[in-house]
Protein backbone atom coordinates (compact mmCIF):
# COMPACT_ATOMS: atom_id res chain seq x y z
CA UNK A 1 6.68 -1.05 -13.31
CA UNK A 2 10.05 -0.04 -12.82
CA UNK A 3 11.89 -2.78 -13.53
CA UNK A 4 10.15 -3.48 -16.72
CA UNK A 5 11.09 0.01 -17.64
CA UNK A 6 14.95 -0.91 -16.72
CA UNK A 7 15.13 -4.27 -18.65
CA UNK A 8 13.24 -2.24 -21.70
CA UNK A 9 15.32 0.42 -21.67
CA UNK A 10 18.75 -1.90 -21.46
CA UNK A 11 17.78 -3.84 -24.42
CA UNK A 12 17.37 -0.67 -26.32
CA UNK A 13 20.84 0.79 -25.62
CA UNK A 14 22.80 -2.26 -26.14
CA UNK A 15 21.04 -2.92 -29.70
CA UNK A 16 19.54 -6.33 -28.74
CA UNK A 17 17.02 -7.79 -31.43
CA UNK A 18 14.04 -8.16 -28.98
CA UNK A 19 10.75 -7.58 -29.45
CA UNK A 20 8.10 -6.32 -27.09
CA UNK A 21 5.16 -8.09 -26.36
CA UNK A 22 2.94 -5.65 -24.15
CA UNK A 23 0.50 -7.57 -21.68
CA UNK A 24 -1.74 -7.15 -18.64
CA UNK A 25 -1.49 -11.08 -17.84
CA UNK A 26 1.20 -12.21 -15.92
CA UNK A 27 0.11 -15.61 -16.19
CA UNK A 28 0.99 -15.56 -19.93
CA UNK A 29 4.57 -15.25 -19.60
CA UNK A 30 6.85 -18.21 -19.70
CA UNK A 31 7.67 -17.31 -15.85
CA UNK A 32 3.84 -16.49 -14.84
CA UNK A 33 5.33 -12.80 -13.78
CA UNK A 34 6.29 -10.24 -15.19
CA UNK A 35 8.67 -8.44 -16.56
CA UNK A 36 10.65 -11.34 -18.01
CA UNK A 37 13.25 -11.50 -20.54
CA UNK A 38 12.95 -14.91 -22.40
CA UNK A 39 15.40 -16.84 -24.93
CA UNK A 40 16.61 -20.17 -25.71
CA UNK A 41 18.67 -20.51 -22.42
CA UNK A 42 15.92 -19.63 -20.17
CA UNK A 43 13.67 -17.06 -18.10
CA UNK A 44 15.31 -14.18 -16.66
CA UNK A 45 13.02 -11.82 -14.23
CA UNK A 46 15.22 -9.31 -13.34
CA UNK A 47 17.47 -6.68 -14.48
CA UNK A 48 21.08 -7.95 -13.34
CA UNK A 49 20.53 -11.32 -14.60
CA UNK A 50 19.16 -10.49 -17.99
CA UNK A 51 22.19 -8.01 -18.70
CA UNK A 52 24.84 -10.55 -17.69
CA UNK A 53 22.99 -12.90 -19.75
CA UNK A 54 23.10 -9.73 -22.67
CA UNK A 55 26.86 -9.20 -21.66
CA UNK A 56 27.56 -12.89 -22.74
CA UNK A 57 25.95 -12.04 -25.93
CA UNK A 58 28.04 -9.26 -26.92
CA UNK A 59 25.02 -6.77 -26.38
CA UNK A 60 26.50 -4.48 -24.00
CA UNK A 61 26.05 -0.32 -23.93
CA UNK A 62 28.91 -0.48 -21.47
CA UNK A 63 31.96 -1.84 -24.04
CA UNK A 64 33.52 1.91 -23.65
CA UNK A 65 33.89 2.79 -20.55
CA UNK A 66 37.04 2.36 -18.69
CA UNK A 67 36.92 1.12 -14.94
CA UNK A 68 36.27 3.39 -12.36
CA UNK A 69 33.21 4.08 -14.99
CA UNK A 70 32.16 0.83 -14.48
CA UNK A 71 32.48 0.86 -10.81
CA UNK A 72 30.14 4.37 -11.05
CA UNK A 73 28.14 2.13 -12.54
CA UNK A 74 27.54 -0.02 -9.38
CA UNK A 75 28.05 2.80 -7.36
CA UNK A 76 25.18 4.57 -8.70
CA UNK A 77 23.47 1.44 -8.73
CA UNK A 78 23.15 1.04 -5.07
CA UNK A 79 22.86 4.50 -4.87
CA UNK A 80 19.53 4.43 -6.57
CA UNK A 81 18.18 1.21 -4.32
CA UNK A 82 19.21 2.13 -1.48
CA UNK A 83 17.98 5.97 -1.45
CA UNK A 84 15.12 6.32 -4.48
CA UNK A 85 13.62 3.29 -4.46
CA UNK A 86 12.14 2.99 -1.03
CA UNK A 87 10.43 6.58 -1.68
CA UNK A 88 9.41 5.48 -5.06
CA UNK A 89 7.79 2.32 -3.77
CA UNK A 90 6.08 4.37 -0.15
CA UNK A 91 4.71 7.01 -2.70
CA UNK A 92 2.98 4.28 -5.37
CA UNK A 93 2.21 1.64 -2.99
CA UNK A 94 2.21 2.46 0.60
CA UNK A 95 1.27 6.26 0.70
CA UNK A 96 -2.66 6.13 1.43
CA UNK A 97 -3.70 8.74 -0.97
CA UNK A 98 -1.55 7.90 -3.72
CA UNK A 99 -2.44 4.40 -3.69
CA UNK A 100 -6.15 4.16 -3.03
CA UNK A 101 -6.58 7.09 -5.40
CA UNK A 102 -3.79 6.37 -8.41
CA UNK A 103 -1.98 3.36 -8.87
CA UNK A 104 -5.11 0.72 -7.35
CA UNK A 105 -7.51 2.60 -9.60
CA UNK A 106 -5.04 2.41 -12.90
CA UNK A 107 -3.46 -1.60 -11.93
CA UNK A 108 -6.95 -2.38 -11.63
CA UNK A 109 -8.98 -1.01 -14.44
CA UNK A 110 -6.01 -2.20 -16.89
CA UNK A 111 -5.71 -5.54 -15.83
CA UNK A 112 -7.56 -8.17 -16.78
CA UNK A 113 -10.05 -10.40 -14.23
CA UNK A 114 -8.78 -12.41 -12.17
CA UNK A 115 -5.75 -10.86 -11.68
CA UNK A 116 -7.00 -7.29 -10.71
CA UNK A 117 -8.66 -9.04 -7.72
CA UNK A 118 -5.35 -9.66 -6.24
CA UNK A 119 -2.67 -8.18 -7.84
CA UNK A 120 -2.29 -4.40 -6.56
CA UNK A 121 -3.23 -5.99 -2.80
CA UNK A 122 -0.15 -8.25 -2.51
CA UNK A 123 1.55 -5.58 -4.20
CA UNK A 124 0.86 -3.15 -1.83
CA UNK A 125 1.01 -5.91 0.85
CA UNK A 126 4.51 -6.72 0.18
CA UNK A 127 5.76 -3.12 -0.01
CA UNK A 128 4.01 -2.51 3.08
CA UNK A 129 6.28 -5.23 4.80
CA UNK A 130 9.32 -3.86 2.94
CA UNK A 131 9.19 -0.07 4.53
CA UNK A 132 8.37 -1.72 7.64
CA UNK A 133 11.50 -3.55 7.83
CA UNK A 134 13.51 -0.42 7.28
CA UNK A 135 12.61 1.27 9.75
CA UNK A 136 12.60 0.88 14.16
CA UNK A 137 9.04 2.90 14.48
CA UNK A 138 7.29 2.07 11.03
CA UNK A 139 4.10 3.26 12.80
CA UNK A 140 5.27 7.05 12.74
CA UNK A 141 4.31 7.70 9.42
CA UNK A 142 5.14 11.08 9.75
CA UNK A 143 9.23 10.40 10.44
CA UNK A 144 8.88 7.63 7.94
CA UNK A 145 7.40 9.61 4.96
CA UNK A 146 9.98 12.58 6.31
CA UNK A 147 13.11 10.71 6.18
CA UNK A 148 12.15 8.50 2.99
CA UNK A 149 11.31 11.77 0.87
CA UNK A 150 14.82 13.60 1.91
CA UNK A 151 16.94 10.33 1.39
CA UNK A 152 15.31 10.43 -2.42
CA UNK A 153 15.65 14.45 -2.97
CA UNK A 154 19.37 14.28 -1.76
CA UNK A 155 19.79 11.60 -4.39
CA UNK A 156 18.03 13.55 -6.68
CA UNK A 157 19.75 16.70 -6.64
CA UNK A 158 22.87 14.51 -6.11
CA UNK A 159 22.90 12.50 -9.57
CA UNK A 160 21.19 16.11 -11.31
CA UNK A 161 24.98 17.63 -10.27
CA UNK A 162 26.69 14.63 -12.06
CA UNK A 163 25.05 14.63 -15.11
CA UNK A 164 25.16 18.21 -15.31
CA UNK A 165 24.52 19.57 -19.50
CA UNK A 166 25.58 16.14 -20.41
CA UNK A 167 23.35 13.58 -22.30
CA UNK A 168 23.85 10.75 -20.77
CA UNK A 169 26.02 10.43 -17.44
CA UNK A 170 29.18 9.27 -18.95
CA UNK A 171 29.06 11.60 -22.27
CA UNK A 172 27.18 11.10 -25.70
CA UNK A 173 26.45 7.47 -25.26
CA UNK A 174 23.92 5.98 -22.94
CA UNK A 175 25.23 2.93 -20.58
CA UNK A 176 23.39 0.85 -17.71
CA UNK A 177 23.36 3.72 -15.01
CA UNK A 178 21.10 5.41 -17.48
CA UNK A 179 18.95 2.32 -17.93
CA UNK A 180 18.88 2.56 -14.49
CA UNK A 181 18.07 5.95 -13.76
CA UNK A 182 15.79 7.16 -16.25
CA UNK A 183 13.07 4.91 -15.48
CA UNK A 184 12.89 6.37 -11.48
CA UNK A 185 13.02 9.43 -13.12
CA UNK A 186 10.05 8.87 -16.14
CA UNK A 187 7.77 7.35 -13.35
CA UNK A 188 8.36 10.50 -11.43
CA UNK A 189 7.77 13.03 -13.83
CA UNK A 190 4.74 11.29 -15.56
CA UNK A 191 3.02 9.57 -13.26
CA UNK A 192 0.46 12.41 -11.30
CA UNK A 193 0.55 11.54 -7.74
CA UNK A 194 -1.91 12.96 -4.94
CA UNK A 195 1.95 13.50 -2.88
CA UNK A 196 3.73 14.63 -5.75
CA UNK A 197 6.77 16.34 -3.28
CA UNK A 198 9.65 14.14 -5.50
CA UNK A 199 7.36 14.95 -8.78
CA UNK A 200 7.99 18.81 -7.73
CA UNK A 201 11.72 17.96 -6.86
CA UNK A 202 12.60 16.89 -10.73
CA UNK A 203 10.76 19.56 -12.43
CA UNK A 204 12.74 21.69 -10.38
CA UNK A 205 16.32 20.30 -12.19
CA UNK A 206 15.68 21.11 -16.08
CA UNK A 207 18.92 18.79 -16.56
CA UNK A 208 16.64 15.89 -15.12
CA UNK A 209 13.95 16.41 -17.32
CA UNK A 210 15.39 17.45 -20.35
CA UNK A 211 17.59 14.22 -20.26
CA UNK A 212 14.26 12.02 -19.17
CA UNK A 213 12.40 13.81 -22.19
CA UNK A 214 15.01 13.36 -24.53
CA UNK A 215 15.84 9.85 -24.45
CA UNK A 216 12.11 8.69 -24.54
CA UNK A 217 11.80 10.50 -27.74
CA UNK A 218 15.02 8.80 -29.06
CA UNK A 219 14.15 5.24 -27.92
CA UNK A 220 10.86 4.89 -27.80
CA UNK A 221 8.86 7.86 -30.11
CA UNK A 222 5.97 6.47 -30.19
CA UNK A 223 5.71 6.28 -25.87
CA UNK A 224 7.35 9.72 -25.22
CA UNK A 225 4.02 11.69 -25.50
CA UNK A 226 3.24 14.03 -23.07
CA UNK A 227 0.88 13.53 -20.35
CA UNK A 228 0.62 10.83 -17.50
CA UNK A 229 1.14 7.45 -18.01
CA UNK A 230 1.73 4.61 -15.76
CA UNK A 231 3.61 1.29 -15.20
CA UNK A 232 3.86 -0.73 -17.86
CA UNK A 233 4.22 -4.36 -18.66
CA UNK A 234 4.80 -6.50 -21.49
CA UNK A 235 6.06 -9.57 -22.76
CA UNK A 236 8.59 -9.38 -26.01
CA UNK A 237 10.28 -12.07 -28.04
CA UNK A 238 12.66 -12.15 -30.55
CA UNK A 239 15.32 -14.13 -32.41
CA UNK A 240 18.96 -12.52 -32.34
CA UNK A 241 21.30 -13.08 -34.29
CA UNK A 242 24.50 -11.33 -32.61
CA UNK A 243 26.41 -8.67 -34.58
CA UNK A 244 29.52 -9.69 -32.39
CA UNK A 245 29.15 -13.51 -33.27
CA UNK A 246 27.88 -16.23 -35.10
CA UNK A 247 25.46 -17.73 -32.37
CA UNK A 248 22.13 -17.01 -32.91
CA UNK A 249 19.69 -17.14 -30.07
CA UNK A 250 16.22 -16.06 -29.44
CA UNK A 251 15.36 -13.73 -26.96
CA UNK A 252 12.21 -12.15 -25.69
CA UNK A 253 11.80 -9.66 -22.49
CA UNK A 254 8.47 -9.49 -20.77
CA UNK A 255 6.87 -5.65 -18.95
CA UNK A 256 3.60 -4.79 -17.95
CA UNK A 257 2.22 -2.32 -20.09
CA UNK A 258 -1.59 -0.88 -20.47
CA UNK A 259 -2.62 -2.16 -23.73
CA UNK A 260 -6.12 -0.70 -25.36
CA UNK A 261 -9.71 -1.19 -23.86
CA UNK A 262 -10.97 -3.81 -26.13
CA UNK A 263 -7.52 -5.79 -25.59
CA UNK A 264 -7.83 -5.52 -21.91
CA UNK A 265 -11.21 -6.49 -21.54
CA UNK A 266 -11.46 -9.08 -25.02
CA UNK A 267 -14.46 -11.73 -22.81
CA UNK A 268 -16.28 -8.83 -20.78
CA UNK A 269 -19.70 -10.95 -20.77
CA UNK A 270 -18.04 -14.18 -19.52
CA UNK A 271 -16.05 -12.29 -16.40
CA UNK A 272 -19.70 -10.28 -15.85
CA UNK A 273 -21.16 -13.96 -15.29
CA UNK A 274 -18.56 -15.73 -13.74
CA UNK A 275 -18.79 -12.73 -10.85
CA UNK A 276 -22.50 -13.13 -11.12
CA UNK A 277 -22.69 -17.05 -10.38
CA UNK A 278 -19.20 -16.66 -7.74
CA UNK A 279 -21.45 -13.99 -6.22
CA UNK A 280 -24.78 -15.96 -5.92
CA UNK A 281 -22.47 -19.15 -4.56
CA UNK A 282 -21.47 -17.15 -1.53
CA UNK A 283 -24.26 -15.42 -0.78
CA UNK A 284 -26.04 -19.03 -0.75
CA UNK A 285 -23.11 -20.21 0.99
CA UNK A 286 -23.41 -17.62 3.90
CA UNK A 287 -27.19 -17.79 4.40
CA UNK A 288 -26.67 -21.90 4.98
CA UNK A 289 -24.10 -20.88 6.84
CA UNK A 290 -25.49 -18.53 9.29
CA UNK A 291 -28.75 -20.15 9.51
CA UNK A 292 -30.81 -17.80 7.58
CA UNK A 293 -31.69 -20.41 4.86
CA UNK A 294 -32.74 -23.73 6.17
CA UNK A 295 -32.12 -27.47 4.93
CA UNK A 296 -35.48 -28.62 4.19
CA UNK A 297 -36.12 -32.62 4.14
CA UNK A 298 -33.68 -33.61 6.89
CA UNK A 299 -34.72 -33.79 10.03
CA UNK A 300 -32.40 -32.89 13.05
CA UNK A 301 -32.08 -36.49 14.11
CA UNK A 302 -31.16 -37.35 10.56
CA UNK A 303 -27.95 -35.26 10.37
CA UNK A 304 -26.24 -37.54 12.57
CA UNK A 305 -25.62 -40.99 12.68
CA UNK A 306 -26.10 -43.17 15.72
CA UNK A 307 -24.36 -46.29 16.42
């Protein structure tokens, strides 16, 4: 998920005290979704909101930089969601061979019953509607697919020209454009499409790669091996106590993330039944229903009462 991957990666540059809980149920978060970032002040579900909250805290990665560097930061920002993300979200959840193939197979055989029944649907569902609405002829999914894919490889080769032999795009430190950024580009690079055109695209910038490679190997060692992975979740908690203050607080952020087999799947027998009794209701249900099965004891007259 890519904004679990943003919050994550925030929390990890500015030196906030959180903990990572990883889960496959949203319904165990505080805010039954997920990601969420949660401390004593509240529930905060989205990137902007949990770094102002951060900010407020004195956990910033962005204390340095003067500001036109801060208005890059916004600038790339929009940047990102208004040119990658669209492509990003028609390749994972709109794109019919990436999605019936990849992510539906890998959302559904890490997450736990119920909520693989209905999760990647009104996922894909809801990014459906959201390319739709960009465009005047969604139904020409040849334009669409097109125009999406050389928006993103513009922006692509675009931010791959500003951050150049750099480390980070403002110099040695990272900051929130990075937080930003590397995620679109870690989904891209490890996540094996059956379209992988924008997959191709960042191989094809060693900058891109070297900078995605590097900074999962800082941040998060024991994540940065290689191979595909996939979206991840999880839930984290933690109590802070603020180097820049005496106010402690306690803090926990929330991403989906694939956790083992056994975890994923800890009351296999009960789910096996409970599909075996939901599945012998409506079968029972649709033979009443269609007449195939027939009410014995009640005659015809007696299903009605007559005044």
């Amino acid at each position: 998920d890519l904004e679990s991957l943003q919050m994550m990666l925030y929390v990890k540059f500015a030196g906030a005290p959180v903990t990572i809980i990883k889960s496959a149920m949203p319904a165990s978060a505080p805010s039954r979704s997920l990601p969420v970032f949660t401390c004593s002040e509240g529930n905060y579900t989205n990137f902007d909101s949990m770094t102002t909250f951060l900010r407020k805290q004195n956990y910033s990665c962005d204390h340095d930089l003067s500001g036109r560097q801060c208005a890059d930061v916004l600038a790339y920002g929009n940047l990102l969601k208004d040119k990658l993300y669209p492509a990003l979200l028609y390749l994972w959840w709109v794109e019919p061979n990436n999605y019936t193939n990849v992510i539906h197979n890998w959302f559904y055989s890490r997450m736990r019953f119920p909520f693989k029944l209905w999760v990647p649907s009104n996922k894909h569902k809801v990014a459906t509607q959201f390319i739709e609405a960009l465009y005047d002829e969604p139904d020409n999914t040849v334009a669409l697919e097109t125009e999406l894919l050389k928006h993103a490889q513009e922006c692509l080769t675009m931010v791959s020209h500003r951050l150049g032999e750099k480390d980070y795009f403002f110099g040695q430190s990272p900051t929130a454009v990075d937080a930003l950024l590397i995620p679109y580009l870690t989904l891209l690079l490890k996540v094996d499409l059956k379209v992988p055109v924008l997959q191709n695209h960042v191989k094809a910038c060693p900058n891109l790669t070297r900078y995605v490679l590097k900074t999962l190997q800082k941040f998060f060692p024991n994540e940065s091996g290689g191979g595909s992975s996939s979206s991840s979740s999880s839930k984290s908690r933690s109590s802070s106590n603020r180097p820049h203050g005496n106010t402690n607080s306690s803090s926990s952020t929330t991403n989906q993330q694939a956790s083992t087999a056994d975890s994923d799947f800890p009351n296999k027998k009960r789910n096996i039944a409970i599909c075996a009794v939901l599945a012998a209701v409506a079968n029972v249900t649709y033979a009443v229903a269609t007449g195939l099965v027939q009410m014995q004891g009640m005659s015809k007259e007696n299903r009605y009462l007559h005044n």
